[in-house]
N, C-alpha and C. Protein backbone atom coordinates (compact mmCIF):
# COMPACT_ATOMS: atom_id res chain seq x y z
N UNK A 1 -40.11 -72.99 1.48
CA UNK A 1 -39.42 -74.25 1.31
C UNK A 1 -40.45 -75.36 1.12
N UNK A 2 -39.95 -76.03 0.66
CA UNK A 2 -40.96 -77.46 0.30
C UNK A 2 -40.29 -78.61 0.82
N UNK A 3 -40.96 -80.00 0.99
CA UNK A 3 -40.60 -81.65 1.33
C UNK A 3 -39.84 -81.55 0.55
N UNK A 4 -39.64 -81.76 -0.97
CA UNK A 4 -38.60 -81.78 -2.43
C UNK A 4 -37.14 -81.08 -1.68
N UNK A 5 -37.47 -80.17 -1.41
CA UNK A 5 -36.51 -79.15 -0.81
C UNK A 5 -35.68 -79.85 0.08
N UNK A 6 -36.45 -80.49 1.41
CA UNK A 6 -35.72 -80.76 2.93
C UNK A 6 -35.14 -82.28 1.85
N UNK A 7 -36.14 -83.16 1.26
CA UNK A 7 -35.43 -84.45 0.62
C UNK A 7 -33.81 -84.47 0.20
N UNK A 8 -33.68 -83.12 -0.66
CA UNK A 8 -32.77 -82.71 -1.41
C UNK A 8 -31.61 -82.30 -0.64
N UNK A 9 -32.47 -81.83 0.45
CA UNK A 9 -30.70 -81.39 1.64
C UNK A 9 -30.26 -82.77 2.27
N UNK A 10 -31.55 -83.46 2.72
CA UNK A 10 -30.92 -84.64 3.65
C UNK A 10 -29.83 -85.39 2.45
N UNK A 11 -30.32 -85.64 0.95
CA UNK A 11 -29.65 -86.35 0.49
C UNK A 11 -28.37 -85.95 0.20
N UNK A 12 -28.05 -84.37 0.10
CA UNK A 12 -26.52 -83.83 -0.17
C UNK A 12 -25.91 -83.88 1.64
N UNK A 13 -26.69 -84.28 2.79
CA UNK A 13 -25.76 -84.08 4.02
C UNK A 13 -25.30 -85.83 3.90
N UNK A 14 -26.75 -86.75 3.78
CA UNK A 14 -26.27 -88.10 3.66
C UNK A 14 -25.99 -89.05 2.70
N UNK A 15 -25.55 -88.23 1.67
CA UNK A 15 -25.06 -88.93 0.03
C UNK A 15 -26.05 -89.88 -0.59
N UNK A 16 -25.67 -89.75 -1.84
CA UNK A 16 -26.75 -89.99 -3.36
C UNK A 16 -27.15 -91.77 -2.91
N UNK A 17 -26.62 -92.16 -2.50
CA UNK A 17 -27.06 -93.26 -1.88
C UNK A 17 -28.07 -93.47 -1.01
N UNK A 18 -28.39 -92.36 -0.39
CA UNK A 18 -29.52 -92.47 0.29
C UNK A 18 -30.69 -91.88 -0.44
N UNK A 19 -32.06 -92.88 -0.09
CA UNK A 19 -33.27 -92.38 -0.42
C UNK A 19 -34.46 -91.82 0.41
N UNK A 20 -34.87 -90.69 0.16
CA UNK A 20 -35.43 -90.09 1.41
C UNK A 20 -37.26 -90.14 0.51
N UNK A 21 -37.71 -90.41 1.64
CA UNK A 21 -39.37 -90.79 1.21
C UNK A 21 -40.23 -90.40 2.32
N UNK A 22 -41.35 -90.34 2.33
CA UNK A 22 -42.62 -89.82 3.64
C UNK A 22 -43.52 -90.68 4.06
N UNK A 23 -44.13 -90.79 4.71
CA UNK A 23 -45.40 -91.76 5.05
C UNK A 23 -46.53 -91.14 4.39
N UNK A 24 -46.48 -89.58 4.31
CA UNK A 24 -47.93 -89.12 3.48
C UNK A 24 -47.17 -88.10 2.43
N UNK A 25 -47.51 -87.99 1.55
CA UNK A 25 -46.96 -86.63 0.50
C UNK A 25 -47.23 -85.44 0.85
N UNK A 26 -48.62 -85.28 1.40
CA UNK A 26 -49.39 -83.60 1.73
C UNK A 26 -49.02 -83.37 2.89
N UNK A 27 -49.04 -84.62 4.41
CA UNK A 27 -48.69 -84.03 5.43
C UNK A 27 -47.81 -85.13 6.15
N UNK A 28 -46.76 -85.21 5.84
CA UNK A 28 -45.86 -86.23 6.31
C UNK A 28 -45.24 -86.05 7.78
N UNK A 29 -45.68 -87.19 8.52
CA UNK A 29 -45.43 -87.09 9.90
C UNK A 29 -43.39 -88.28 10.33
N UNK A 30 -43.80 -88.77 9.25
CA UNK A 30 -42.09 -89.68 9.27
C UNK A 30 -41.71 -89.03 7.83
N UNK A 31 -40.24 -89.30 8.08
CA UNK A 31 -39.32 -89.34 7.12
C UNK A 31 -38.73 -90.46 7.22
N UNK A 32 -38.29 -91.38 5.74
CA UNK A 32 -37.93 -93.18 5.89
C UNK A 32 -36.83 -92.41 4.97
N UNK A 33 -35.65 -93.53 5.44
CA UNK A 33 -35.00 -93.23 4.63
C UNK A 33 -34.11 -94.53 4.12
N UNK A 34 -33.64 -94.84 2.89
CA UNK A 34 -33.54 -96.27 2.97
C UNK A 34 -31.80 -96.51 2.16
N UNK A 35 -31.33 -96.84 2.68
CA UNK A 35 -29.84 -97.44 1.71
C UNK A 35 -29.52 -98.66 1.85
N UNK A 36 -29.03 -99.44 0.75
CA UNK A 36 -28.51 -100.83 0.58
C UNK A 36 -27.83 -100.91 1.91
N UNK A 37 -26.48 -100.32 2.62
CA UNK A 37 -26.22 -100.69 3.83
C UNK A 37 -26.42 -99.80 4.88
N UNK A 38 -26.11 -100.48 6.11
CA UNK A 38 -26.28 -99.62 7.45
C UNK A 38 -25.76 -98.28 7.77
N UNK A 39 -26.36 -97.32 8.04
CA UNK A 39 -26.18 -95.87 8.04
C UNK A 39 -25.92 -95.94 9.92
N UNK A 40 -24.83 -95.03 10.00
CA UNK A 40 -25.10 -94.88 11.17
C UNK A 40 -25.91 -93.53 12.26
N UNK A 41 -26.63 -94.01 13.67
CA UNK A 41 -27.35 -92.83 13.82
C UNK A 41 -27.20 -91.56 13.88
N UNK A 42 -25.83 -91.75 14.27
CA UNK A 42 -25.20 -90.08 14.73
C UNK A 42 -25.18 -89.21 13.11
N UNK A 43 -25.00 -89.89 12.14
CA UNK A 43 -24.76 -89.04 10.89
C UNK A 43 -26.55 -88.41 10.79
N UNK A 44 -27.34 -89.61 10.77
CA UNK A 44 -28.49 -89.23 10.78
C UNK A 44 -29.06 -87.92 11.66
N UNK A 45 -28.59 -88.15 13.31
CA UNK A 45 -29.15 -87.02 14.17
C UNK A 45 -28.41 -85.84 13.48
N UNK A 46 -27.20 -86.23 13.23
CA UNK A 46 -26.87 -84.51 12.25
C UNK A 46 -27.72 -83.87 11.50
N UNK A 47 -27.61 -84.95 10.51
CA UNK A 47 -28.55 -84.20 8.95
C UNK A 47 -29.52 -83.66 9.46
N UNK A 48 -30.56 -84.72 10.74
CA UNK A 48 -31.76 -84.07 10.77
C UNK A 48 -31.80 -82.65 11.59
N UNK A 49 -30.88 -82.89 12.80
CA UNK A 49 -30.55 -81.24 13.61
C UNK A 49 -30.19 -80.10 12.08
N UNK A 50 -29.60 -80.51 11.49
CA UNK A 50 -29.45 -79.42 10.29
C UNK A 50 -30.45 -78.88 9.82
N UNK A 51 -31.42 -80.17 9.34
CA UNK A 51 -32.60 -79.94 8.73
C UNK A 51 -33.65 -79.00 9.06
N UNK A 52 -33.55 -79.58 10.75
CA UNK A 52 -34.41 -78.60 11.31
C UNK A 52 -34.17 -76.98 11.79
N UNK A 53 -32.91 -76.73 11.33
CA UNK A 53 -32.45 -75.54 11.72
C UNK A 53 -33.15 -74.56 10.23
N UNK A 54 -32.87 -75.22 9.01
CA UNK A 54 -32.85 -74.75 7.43
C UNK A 54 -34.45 -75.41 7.03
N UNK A 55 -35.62 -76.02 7.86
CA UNK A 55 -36.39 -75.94 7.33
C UNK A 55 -37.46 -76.33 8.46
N UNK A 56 -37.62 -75.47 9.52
CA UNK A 56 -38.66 -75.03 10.66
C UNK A 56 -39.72 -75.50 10.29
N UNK A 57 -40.01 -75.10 9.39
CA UNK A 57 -41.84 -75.62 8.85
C UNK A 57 -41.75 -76.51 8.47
N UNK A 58 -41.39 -77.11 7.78
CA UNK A 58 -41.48 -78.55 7.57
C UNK A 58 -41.08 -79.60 7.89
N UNK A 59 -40.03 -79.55 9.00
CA UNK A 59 -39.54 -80.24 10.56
C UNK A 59 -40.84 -80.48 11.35
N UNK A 60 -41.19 -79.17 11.82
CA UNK A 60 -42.26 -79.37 12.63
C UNK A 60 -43.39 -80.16 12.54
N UNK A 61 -43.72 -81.05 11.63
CA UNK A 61 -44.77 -82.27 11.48
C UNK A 61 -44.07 -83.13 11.47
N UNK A 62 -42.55 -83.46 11.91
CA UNK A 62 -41.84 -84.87 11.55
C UNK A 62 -41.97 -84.92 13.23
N UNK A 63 -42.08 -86.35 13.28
CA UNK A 63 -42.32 -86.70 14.25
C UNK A 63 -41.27 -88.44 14.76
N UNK A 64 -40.83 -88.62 13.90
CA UNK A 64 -39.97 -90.13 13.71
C UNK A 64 -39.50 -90.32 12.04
N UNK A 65 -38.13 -90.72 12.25
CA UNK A 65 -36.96 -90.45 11.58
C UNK A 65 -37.00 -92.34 11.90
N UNK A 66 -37.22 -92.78 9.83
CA UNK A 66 -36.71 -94.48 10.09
C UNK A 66 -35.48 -94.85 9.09
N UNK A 67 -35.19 -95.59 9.28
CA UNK A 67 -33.84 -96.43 8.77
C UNK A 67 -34.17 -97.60 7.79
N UNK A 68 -34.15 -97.97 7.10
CA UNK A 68 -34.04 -99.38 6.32
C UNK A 68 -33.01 -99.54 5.64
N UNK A 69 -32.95 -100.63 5.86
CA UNK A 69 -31.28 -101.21 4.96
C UNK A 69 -31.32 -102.96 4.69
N UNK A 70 -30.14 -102.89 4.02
CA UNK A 70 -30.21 -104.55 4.00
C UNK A 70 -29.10 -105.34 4.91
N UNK A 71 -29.65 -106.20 5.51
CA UNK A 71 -28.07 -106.97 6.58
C UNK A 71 -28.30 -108.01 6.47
N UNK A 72 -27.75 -108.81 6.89
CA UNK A 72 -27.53 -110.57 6.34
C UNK A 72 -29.04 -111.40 6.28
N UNK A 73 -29.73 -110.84 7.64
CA UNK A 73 -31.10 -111.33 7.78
C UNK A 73 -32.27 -111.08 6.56
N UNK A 74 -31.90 -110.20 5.79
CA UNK A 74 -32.49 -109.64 5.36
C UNK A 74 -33.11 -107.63 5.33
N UNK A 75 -34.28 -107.75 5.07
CA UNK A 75 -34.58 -106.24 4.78
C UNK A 75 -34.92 -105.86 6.15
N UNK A 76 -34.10 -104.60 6.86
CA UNK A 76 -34.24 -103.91 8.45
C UNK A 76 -34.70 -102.62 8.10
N UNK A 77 -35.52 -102.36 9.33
CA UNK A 77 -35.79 -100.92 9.54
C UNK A 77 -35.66 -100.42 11.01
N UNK A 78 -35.20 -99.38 10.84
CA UNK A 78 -35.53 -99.10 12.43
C UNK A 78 -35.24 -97.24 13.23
N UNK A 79 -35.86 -97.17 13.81
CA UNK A 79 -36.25 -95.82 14.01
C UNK A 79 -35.15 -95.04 14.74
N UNK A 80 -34.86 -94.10 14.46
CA UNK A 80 -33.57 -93.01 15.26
C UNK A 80 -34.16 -91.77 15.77
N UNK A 81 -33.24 -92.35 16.83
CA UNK A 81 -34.14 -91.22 17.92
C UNK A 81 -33.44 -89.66 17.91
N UNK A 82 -34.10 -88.80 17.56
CA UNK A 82 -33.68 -87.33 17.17
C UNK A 82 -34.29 -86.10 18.20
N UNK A 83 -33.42 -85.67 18.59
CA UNK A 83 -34.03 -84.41 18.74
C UNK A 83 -34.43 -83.89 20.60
């Protein structure tokens, strides 16, 4: 399995609207993930409990799961706690 791979599941568990990206390409310790509006966490702790069931190896270097979106203030991010 590959990152391309786990990207591709999170985006069919949390729809084409979401964009899934890394902090490093070769050894990515976060997964960011970003949509115009607020996602909520529990959908998130799903996808990622899924994730990590269908892709062991490449779970195992994620270490923090972030959020960005847009809300009245402007551009938010913020981290969901998994696992």
């Amino acid at each position: 399995m590959s990152f391309q791979q786990l990207s591709d599941r999170l985006t069919d568990l949390l729809g084409v609207d979401v964009g899934v990206t890394y902090d490093d390409h070769d050894n990515p310790s976060q997964i960011r993930l970003y949509r115009p509006d607020p996602i909520a966490d529990s959908l998130v702790q799903d996808a990622i409990g899924r994730a990590r069931q269908e892709f062991p190896e490449e779970m195992r270097t994620i270490s923090a799961v972030l959020i960005s979106f847009e809300d009245a203030l402007g551009p938010t991010r913020r981290r969901v706690t998994v696992g």
